[in-house]
PDB file of N, CA and C in Angstrom:
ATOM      1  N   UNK A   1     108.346 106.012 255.066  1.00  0.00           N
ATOM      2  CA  UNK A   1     108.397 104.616 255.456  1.00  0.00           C
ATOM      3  C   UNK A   1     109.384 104.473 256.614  1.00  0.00           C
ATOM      4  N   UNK A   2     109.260 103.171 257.794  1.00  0.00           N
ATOM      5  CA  UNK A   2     109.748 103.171 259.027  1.00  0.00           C
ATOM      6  C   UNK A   2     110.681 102.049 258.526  1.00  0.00           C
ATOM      7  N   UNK A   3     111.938 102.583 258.683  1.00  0.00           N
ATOM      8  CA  UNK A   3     113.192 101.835 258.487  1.00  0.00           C
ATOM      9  C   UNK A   3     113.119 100.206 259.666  1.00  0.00           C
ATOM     10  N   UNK A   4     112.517  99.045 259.071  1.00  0.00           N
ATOM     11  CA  UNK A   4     112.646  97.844 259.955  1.00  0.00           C
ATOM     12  C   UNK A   4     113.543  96.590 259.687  1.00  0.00           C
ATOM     13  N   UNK A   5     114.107  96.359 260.895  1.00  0.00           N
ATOM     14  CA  UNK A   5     115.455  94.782 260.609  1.00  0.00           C
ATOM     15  C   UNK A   5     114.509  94.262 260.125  1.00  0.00           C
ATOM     16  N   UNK A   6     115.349  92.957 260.440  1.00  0.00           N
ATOM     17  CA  UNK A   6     114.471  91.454 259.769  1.00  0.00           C
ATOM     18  C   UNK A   6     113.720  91.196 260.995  1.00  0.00           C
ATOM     19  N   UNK A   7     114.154  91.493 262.144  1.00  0.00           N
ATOM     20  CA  UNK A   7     113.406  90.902 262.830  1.00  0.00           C
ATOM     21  C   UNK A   7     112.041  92.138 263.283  1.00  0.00           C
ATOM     22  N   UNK A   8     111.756  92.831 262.721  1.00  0.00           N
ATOM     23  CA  UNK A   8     110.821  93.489 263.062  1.00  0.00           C
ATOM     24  C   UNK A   8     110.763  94.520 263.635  1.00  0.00           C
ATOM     25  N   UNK A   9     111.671  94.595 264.423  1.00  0.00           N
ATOM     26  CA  UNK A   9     111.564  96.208 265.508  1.00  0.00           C
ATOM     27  C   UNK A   9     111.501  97.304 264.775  1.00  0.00           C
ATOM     28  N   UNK A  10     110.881  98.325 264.533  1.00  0.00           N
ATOM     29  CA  UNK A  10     111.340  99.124 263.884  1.00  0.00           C
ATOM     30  C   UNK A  10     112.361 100.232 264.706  1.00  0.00           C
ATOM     31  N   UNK A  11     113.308 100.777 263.527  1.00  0.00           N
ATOM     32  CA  UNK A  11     114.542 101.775 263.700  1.00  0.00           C
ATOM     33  C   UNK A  11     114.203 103.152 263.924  1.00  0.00           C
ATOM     34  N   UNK A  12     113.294 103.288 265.246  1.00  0.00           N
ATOM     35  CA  UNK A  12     112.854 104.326 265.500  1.00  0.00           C
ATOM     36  C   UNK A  12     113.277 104.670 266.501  1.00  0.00           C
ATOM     37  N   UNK A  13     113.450 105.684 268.139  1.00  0.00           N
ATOM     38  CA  UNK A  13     113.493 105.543 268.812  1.00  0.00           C
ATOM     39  C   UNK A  13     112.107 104.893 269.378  1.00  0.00           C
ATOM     40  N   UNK A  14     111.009 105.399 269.220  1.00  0.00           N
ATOM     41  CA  UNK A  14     109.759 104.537 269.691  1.00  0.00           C
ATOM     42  C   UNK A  14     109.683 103.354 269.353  1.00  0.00           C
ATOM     43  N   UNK A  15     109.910 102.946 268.344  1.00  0.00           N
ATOM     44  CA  UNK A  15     110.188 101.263 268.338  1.00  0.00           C
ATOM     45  C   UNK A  15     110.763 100.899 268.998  1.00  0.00           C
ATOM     46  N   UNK A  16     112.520 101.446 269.417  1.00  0.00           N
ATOM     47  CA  UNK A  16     113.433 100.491 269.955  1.00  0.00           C
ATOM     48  C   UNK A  16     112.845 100.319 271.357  1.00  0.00           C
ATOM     49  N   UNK A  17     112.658 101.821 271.605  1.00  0.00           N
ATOM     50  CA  UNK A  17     111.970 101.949 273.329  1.00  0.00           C
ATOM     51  C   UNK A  17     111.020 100.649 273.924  1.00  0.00           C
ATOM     52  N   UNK A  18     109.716 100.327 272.849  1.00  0.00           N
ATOM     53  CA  UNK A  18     108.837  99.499 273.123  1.00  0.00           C
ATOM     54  C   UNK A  18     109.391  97.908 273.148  1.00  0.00           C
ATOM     55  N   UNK A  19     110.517  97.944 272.327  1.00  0.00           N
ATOM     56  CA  UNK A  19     111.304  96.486 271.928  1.00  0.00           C
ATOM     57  C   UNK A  19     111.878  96.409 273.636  1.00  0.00           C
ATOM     58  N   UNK A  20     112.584  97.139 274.042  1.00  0.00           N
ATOM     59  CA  UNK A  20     113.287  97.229 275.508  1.00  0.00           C
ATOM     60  C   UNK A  20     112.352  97.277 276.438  1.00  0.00           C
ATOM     61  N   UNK A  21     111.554  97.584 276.677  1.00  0.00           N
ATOM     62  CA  UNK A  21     110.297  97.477 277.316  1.00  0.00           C
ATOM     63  C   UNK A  21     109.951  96.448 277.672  1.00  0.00           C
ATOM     64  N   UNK A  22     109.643  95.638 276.312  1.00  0.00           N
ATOM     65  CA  UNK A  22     108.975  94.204 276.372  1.00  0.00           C
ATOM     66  C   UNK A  22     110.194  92.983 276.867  1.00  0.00           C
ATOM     67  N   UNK A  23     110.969  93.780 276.445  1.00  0.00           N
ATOM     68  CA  UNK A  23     112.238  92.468 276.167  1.00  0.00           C
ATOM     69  C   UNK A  23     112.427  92.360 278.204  1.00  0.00           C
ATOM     70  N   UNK A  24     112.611  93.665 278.456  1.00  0.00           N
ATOM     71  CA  UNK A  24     112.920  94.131 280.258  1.00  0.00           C
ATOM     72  C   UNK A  24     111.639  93.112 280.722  1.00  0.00           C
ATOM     73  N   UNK A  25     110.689  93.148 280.783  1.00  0.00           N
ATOM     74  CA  UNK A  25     109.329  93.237 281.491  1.00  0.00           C
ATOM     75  C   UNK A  25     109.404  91.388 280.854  1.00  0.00           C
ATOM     76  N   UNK A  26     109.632  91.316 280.248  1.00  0.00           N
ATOM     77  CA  UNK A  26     109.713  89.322 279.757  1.00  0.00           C
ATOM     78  C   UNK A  26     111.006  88.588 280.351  1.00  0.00           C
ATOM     79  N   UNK A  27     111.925  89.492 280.517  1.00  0.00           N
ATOM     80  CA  UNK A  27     112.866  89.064 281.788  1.00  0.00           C
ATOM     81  C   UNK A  27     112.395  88.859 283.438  1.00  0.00           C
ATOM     82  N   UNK A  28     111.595  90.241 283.570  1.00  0.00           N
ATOM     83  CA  UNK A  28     111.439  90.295 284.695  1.00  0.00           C
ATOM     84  C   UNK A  28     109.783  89.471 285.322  1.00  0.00           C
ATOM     85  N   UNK A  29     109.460  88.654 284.046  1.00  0.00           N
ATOM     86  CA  UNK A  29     108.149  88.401 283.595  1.00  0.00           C
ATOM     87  C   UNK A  29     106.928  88.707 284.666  1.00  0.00           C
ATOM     88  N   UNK A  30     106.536  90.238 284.455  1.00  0.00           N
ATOM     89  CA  UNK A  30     106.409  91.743 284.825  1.00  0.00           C
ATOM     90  C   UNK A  30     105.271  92.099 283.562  1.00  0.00           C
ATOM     91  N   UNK A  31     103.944  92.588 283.756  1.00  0.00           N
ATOM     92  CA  UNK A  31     103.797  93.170 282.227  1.00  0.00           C
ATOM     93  C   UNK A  31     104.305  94.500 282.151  1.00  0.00           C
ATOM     94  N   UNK A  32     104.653  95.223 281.100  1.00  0.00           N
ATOM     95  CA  UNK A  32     105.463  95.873 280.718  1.00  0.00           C
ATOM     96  C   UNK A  32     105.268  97.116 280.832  1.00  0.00           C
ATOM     97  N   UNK A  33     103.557  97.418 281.264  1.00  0.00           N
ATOM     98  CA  UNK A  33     102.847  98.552 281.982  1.00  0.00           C
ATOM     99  C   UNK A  33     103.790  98.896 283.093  1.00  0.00           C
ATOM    100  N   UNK A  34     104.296  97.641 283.543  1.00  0.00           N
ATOM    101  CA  UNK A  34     104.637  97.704 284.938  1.00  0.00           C
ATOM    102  C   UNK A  34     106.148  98.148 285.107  1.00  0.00           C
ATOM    103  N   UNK A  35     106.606  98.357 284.230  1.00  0.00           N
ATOM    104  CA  UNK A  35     108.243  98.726 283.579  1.00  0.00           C
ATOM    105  C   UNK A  35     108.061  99.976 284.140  1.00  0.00           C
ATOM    106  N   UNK A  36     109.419 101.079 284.337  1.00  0.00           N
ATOM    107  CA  UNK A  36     109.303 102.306 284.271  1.00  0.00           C
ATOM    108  C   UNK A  36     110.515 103.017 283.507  1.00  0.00           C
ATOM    109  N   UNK A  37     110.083 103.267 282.550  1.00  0.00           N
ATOM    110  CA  UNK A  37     111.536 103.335 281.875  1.00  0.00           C
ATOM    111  C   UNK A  37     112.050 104.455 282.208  1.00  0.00           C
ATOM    112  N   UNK A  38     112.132 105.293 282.828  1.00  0.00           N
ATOM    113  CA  UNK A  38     112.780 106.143 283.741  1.00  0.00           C
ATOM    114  C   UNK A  38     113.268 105.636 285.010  1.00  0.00           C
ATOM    115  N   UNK A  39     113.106 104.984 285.402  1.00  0.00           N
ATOM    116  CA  UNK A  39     113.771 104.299 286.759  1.00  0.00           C
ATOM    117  C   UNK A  39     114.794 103.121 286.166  1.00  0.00           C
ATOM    118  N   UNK A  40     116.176 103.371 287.081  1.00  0.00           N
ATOM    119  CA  UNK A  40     117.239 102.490 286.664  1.00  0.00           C
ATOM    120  C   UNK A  40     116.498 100.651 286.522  1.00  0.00           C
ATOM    121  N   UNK A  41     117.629 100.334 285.798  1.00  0.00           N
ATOM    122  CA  UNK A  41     117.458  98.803 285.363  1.00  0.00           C
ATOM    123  C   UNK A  41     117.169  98.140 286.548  1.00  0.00           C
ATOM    124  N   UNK A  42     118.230  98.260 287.464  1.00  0.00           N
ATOM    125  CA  UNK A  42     118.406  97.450 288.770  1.00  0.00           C
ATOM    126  C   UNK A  42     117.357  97.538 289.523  1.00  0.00           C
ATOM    127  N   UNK A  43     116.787  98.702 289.596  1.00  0.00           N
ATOM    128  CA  UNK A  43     115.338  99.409 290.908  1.00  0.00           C
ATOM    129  C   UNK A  43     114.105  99.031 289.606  1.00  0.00           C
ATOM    130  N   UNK A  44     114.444  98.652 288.543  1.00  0.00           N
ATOM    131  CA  UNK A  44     112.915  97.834 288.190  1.00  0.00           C
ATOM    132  C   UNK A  44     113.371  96.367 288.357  1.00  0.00           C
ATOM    133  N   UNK A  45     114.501  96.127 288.900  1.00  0.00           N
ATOM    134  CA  UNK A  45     114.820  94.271 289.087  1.00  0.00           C
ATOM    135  C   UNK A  45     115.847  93.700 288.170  1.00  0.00           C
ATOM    136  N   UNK A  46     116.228  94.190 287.209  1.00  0.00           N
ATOM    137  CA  UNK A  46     117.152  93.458 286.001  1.00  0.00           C
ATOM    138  C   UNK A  46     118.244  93.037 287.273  1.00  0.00           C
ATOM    139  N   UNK A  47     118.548  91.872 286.913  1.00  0.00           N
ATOM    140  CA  UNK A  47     120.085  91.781 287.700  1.00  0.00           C
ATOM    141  C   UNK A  47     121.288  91.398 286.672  1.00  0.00           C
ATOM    142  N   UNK A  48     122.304  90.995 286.735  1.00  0.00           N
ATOM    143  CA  UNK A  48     123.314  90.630 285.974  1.00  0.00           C
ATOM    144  C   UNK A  48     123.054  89.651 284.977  1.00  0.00           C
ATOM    145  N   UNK A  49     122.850  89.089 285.393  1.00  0.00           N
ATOM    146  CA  UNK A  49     122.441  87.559 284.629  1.00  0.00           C
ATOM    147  C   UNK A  49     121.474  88.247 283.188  1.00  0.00           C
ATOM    148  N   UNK A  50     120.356  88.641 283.671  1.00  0.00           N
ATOM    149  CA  UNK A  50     119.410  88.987 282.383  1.00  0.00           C
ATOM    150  C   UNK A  50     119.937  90.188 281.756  1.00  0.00           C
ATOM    151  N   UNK A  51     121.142  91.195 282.433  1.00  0.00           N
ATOM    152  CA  UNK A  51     121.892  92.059 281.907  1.00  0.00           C
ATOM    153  C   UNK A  51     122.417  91.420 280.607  1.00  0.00           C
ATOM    154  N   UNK A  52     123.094  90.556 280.894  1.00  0.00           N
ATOM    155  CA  UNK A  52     123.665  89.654 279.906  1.00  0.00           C
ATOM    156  C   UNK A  52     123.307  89.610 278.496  1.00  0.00           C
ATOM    157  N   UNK A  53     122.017  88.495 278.877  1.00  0.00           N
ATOM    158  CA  UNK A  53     120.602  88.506 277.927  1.00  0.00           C
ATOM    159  C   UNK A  53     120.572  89.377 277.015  1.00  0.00           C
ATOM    160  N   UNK A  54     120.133  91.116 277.471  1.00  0.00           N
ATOM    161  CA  UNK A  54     119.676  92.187 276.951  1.00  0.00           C
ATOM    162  C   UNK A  54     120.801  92.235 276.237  1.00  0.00           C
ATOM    163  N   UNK A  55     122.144  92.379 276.901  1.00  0.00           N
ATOM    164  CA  UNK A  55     123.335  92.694 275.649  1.00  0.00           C
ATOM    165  C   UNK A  55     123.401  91.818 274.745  1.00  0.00           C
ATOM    166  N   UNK A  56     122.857  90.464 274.811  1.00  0.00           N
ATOM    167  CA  UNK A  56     123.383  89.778 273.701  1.00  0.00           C
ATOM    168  C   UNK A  56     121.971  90.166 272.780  1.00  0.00           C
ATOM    169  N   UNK A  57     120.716  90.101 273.006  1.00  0.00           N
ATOM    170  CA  UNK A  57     119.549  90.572 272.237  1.00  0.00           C
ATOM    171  C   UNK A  57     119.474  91.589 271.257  1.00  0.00           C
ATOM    172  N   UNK A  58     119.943  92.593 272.162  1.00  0.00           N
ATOM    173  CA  UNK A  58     120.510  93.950 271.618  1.00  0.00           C
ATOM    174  C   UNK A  58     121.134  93.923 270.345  1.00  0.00           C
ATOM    175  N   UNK A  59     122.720  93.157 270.408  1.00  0.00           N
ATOM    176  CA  UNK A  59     123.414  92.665 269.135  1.00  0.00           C
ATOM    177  C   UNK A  59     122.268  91.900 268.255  1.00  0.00           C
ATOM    178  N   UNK A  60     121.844  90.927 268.924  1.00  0.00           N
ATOM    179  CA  UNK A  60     120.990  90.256 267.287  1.00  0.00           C
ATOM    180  C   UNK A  60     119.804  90.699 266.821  1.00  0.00           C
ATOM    181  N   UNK A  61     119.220  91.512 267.867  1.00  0.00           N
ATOM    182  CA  UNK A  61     118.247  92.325 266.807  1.00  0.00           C
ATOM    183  C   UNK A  61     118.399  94.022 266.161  1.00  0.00           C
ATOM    184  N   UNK A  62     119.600  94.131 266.987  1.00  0.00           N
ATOM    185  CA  UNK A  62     119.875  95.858 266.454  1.00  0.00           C
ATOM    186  C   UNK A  62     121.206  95.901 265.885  1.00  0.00           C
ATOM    187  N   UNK A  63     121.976  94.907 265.984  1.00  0.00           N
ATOM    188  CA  UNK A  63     123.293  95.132 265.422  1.00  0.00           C
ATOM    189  C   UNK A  63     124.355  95.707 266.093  1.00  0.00           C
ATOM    190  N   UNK A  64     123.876  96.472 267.596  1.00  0.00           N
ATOM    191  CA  UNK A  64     124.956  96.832 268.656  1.00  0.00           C
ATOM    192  C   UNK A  64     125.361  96.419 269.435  1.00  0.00           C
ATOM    193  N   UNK A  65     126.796  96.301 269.281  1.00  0.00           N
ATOM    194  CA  UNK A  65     127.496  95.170 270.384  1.00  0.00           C
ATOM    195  C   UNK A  65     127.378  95.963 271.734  1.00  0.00           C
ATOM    196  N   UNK A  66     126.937  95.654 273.160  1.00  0.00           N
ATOM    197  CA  UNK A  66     126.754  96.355 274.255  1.00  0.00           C
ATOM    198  C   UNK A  66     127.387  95.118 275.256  1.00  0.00           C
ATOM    199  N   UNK A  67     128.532  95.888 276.138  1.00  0.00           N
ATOM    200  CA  UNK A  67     128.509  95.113 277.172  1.00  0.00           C
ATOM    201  C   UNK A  67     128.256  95.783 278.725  1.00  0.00           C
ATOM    202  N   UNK A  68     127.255  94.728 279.441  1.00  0.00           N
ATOM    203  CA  UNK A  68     127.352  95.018 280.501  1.00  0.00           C
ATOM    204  C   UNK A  68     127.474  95.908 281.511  1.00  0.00           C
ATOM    205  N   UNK A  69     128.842  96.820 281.526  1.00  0.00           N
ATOM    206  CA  UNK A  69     128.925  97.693 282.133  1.00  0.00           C
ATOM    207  C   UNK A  69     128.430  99.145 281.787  1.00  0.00           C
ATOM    208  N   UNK A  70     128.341  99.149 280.110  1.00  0.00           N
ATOM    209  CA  UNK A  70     127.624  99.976 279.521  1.00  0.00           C
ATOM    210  C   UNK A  70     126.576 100.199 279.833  1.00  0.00           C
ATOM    211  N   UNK A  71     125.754  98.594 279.963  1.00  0.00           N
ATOM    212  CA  UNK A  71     124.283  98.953 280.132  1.00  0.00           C
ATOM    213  C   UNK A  71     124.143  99.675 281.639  1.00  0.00           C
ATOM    214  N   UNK A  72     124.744  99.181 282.532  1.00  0.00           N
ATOM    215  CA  UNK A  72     124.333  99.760 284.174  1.00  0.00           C
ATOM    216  C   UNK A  72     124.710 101.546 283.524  1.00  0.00           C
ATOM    217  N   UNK A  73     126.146 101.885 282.755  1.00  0.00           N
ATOM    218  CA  UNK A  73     126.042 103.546 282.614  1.00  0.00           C
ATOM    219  C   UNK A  73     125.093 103.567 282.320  1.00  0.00           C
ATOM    220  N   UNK A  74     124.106 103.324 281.278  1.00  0.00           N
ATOM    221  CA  UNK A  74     123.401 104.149 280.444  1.00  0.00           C
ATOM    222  C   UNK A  74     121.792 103.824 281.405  1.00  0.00           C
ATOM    223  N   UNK A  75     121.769 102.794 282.250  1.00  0.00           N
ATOM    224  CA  UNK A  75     120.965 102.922 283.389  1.00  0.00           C
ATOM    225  C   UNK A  75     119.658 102.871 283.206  1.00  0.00           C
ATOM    226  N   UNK A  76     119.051 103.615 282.310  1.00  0.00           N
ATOM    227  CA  UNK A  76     117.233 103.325 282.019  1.00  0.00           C
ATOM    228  C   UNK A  76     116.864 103.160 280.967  1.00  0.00           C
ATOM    229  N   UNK A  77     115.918 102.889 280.646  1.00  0.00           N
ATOM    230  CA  UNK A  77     115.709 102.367 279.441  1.00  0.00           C
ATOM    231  C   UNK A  77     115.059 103.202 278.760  1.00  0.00           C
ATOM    232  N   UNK A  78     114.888 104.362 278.978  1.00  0.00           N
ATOM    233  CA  UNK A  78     115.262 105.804 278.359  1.00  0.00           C
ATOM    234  C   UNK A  78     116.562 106.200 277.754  1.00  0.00           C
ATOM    235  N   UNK A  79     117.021 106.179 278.834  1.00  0.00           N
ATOM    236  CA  UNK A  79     118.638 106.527 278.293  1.00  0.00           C
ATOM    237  C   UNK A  79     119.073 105.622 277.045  1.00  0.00           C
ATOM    238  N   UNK A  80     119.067 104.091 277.353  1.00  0.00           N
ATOM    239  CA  UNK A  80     119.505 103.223 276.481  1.00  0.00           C
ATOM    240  C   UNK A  80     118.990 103.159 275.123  1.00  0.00           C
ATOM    241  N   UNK A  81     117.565 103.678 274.882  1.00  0.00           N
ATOM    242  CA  UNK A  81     116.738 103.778 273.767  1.00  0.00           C
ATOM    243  C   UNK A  81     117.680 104.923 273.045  1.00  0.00           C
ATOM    244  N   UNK A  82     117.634 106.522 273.410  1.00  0.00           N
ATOM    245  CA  UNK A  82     118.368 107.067 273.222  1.00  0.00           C
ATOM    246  C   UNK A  82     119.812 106.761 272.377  1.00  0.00           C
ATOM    247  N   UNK A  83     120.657 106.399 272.963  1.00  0.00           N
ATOM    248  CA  UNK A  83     121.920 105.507 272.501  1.00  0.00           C
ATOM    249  C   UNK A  83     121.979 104.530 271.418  1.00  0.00           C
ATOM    250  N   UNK A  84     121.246 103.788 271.714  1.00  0.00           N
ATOM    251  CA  UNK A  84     120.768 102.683 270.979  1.00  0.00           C
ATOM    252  C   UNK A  84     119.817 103.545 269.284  1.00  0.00           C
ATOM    253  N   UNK A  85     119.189 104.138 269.824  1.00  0.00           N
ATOM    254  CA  UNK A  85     118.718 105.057 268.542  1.00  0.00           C
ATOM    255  C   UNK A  85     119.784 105.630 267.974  1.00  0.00           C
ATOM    256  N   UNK A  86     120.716 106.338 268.370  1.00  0.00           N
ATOM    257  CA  UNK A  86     121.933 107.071 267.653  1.00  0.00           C
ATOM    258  C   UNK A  86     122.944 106.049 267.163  1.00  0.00           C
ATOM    259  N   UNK A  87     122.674 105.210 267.448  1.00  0.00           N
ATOM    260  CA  UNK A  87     124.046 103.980 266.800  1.00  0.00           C
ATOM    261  C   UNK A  87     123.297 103.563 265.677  1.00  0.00           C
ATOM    262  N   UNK A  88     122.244 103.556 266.080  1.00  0.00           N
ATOM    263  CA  UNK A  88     121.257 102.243 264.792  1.00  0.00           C
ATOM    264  C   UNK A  88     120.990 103.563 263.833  1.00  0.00           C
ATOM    265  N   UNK A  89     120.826 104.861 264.033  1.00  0.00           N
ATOM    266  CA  UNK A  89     120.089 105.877 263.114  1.00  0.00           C
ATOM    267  C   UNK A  89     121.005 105.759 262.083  1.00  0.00           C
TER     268      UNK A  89
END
């Protein structure tokens, strides 16, 4: 069985990945085909402002507090799935 919050995502890395995906691509309101989650945040468009967003999202649906400067380190949304999988695992 696939370990899921309340709010649905499941605690997978493929879950979280697809959750960041959608969440990126509904910021950038982009469909999500159009995401590349290998290419940094900034060079698919995120700017500060929806940086924000994602960190506070992040906390209420995964439980990890992320700020900001973290997210530009961790840079793609590969990487961040990654991370984000090892905190939540």
């Amino acid at each position: 069985m696939t370990e899921t919050d309340v709010t649905g995502v499941p605690r997978t890395p493929a879950g979280i990945h697809a959750w960041l995906v959608e969440r990126v691509a509904l910021y950038l309101k982009r469909p999500a085909a159009d995401i590349d989650p290998d290419t940094s945040l900034t060079e698919n468009g995120l700017d500060s402002v929806y940086a924000h967003t994602l960190c506070a999202d992040i906390e209420d649906t995964l439980g990890v507090y992320l700020e900001p400067p973290q997210l530009w380190d961790l840079d793609t949304v590969t990487k961040l799935t990654a991370y984000l999988a090892d905190q939540t695992g």
